[in-house]
C-alpha atoms as a PDB file:
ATOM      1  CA  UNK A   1      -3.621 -19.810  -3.710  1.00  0.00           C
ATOM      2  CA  UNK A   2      -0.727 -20.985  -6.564  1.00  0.00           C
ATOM      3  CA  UNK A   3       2.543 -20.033  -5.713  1.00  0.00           C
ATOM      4  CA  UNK A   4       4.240 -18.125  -7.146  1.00  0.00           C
ATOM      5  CA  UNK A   5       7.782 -19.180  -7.898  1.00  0.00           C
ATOM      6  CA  UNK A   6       9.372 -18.001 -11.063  1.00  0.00           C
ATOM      7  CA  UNK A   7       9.119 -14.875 -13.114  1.00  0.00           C
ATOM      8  CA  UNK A   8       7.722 -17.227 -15.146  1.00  0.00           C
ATOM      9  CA  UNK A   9       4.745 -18.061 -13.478  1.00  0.00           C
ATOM     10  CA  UNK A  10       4.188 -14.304 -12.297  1.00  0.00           C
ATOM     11  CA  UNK A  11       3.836 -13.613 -15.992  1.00  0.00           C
ATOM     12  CA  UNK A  12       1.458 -16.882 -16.535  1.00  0.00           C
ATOM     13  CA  UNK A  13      -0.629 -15.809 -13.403  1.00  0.00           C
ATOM     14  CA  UNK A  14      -1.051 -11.744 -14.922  1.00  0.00           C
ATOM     15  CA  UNK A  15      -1.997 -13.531 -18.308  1.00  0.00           C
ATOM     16  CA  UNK A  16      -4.660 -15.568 -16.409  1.00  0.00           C
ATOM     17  CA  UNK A  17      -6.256 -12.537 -14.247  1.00  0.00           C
ATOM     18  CA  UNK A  18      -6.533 -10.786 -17.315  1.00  0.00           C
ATOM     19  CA  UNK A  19      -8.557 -14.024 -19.080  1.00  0.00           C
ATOM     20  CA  UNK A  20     -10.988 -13.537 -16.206  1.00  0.00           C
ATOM     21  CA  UNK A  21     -12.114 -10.423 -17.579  1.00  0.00           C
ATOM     22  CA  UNK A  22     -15.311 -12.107 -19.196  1.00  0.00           C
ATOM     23  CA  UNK A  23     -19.000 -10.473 -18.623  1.00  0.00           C
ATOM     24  CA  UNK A  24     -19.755 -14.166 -17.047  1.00  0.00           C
ATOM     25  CA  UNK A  25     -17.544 -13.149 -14.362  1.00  0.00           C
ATOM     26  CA  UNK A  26     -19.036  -9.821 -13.734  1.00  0.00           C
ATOM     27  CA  UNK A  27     -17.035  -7.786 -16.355  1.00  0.00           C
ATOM     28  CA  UNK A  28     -18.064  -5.441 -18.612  1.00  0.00           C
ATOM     29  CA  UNK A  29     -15.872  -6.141 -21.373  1.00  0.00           C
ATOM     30  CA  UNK A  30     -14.606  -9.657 -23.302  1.00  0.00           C
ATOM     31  CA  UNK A  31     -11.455  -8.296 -23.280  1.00  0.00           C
ATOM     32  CA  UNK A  32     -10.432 -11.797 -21.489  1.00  0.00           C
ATOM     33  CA  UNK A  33     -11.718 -13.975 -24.416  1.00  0.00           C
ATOM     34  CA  UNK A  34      -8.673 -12.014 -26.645  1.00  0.00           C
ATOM     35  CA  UNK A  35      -5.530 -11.429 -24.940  1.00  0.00           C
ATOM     36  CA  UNK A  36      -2.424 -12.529 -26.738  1.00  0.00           C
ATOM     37  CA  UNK A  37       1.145 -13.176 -25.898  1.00  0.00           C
ATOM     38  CA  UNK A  38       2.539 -10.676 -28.517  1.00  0.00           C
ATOM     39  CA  UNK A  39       1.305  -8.298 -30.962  1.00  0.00           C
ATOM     40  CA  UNK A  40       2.854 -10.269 -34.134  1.00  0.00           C
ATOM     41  CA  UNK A  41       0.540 -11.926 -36.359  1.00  0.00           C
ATOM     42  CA  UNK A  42      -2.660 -11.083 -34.858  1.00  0.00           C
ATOM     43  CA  UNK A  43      -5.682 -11.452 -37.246  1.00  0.00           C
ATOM     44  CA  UNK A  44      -6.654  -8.402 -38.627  1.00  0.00           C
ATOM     45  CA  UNK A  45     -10.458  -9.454 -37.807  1.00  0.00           C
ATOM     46  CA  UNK A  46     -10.207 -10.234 -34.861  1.00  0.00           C
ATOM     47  CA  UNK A  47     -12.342  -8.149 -32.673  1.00  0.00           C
ATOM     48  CA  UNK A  48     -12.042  -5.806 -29.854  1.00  0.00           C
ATOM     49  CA  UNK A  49     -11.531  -5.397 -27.258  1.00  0.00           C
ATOM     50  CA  UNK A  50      -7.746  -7.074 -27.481  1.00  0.00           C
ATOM     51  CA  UNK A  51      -5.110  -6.678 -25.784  1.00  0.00           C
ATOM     52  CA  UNK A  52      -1.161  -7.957 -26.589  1.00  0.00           C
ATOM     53  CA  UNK A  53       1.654  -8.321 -23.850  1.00  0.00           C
ATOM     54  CA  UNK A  54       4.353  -6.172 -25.619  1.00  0.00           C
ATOM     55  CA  UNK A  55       7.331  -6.114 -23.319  1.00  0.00           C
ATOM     56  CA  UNK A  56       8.182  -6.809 -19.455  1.00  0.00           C
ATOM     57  CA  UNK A  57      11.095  -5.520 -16.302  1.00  0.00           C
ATOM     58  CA  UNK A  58      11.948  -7.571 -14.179  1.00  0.00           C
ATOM     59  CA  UNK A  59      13.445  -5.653 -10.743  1.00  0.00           C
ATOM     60  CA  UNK A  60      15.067  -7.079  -7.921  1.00  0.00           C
ATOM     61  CA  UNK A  61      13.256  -6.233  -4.902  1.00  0.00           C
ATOM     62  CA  UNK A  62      16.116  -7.376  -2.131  1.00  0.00           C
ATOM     63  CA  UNK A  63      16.498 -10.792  -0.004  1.00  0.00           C
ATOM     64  CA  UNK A  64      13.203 -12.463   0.963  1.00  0.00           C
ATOM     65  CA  UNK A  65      15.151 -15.363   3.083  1.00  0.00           C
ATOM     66  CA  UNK A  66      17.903 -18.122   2.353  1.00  0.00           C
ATOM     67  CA  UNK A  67      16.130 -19.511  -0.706  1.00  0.00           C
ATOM     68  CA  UNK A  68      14.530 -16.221  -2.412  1.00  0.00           C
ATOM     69  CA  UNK A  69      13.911 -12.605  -3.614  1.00  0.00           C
ATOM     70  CA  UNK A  70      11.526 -10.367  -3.367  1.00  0.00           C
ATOM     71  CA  UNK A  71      10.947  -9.648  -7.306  1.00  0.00           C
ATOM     72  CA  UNK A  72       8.727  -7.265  -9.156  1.00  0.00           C
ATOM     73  CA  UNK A  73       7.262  -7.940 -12.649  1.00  0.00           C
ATOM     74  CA  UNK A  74       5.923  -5.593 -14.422  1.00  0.00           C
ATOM     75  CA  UNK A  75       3.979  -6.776 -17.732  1.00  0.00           C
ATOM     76  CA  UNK A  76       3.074  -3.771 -20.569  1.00  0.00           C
ATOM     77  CA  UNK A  77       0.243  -4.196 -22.881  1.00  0.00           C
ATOM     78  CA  UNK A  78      -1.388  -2.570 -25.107  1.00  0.00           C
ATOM     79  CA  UNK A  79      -5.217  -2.748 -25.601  1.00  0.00           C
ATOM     80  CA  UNK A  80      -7.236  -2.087 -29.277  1.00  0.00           C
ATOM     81  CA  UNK A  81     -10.952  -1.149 -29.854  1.00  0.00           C
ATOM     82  CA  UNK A  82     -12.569  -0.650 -32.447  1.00  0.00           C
ATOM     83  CA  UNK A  83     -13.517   3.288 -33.262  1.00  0.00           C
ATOM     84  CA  UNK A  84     -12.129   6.599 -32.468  1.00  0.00           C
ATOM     85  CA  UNK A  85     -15.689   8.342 -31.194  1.00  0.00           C
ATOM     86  CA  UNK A  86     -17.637   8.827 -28.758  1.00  0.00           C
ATOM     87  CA  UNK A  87     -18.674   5.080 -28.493  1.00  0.00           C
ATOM     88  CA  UNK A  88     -15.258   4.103 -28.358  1.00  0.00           C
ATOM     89  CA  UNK A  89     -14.353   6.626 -25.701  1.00  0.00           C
ATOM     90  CA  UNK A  90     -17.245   4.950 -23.732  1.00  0.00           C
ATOM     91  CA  UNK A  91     -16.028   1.461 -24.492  1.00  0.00           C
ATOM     92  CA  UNK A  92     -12.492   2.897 -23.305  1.00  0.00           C
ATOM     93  CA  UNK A  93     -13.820   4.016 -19.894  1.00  0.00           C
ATOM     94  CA  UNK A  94     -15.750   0.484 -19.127  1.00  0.00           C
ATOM     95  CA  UNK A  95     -11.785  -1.548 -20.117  1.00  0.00           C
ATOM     96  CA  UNK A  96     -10.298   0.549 -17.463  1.00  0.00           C
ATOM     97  CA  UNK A  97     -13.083   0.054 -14.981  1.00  0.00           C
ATOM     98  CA  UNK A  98     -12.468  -3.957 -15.824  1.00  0.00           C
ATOM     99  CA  UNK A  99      -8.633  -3.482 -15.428  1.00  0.00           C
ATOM    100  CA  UNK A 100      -8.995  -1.749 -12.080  1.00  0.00           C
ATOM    101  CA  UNK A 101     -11.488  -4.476 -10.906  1.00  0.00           C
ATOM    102  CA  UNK A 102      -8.998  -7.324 -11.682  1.00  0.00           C
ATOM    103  CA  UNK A 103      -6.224  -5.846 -10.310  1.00  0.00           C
ATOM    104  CA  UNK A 104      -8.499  -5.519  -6.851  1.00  0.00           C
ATOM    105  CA  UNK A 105      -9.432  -9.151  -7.131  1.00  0.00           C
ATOM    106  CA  UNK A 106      -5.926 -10.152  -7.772  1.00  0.00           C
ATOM    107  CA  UNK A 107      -6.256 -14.155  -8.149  1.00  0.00           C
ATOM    108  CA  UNK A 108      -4.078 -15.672  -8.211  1.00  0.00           C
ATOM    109  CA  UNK A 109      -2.088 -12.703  -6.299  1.00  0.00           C
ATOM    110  CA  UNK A 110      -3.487 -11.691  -2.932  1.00  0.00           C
ATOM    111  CA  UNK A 111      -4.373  -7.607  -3.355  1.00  0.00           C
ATOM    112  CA  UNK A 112      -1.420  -6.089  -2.233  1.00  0.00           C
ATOM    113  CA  UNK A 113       0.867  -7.812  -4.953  1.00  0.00           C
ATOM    114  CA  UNK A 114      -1.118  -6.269  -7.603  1.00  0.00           C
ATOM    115  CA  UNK A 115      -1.039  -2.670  -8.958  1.00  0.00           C
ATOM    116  CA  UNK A 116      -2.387  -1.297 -12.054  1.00  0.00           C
ATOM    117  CA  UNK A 117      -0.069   1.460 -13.654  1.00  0.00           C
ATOM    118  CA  UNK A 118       0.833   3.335 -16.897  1.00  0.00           C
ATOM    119  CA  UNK A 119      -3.108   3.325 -17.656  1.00  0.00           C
ATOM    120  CA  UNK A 120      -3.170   5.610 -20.468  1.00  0.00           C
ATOM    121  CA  UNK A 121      -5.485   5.935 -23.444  1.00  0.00           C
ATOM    122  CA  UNK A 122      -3.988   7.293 -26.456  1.00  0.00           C
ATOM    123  CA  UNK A 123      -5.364   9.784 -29.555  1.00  0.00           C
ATOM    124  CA  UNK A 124      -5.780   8.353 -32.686  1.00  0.00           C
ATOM    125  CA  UNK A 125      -2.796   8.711 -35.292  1.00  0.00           C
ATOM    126  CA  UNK A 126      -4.291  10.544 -38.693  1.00  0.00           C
ATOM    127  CA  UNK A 127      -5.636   7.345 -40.170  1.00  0.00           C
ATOM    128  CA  UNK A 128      -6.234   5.136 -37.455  1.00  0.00           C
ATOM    129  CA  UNK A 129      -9.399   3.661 -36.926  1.00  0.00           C
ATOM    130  CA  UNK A 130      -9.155   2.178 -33.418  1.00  0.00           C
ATOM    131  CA  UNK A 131      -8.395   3.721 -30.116  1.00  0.00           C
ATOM    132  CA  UNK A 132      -5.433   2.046 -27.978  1.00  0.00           C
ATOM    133  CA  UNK A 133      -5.068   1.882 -24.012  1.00  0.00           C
ATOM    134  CA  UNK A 134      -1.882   1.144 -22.664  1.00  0.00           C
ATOM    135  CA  UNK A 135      -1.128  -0.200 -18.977  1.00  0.00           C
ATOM    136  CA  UNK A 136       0.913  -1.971 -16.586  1.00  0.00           C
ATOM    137  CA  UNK A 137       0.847  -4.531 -14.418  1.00  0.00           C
ATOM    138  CA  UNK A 138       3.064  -4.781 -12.165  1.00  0.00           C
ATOM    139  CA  UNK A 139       3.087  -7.851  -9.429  1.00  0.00           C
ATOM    140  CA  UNK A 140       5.116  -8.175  -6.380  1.00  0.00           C
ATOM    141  CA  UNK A 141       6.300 -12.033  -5.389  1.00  0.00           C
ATOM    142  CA  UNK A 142       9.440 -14.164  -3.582  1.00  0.00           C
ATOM    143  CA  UNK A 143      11.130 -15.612  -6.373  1.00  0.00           C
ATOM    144  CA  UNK A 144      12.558 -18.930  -5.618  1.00  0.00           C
ATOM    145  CA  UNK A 145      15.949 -19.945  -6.463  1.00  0.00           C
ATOM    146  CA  UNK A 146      15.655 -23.843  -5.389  1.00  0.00           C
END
């Protein structure tokens, strides 16, 4: 297991368990093969599923020992795909199922760092053509100071 160290790293190791979410790992999504580190300048063909990391909290969680604190990240994103029907409500349903799986398989967090919050999927503005999910990740870890 890496350890986890630095906010830094949390936010490195919640980028990488979302990469894993590849149908050659058992997913039913790609949404792995497209996850960015901010929603600026994103190709507008790119396709979906996507998701962008648009803001993080970082909360101290009290003394862990002489050299750390327990810390909790939590990492917002928002998710795009394509369509606002019935298809897309489907595709909407099978990105949740792959968040919830990933946030039970935790690597390279064991389980009970993990949880999976904020899952929301939102209506369409007038105009839009693509259906968004938000959610949170939030991830539990001794921050070291030395």
């Amino acid at each position: 297991m890496t350890m986890i160290a630095t906010t830094e790293d949390a936010q490195d190791g919640v980028l990488a368990l979302l990469r894993q979410i590849l149908p050659t790992n058992g997913y039913q999504t790609d949404l792995g093969a497209r996850i960015f580190q901010t929603a600026e300048g994103i190709p507008q063909e790119t396709a979906s599923p996507l998701a962008a990391l648009i803001g993080w909290r970082d909360e101290d969680g009290g003394l862990s020992g002489s050299d750390g604190r327990m810390t909790r990240l939590t990492t917002d994103f928002e998710a795009y795909l394509d369509g606002i029907d019935d298809e897309s409500r489907k595709a909407a349903h099978r990105l949740t199922r792959d968040l919830k799986v990933a946030a039970r398989r935790a690597s390279p967090f064991r389980r009970k760092q993990v949880k999976l919050s904020a899952l929301e999927v939102g209506e369409p503005a007038p105009g839009d053509n693509f259906t968004l999910v938000r959610f949170s990740i939030t991830v539990e870890f001794e921050e070291r100071f030395t």
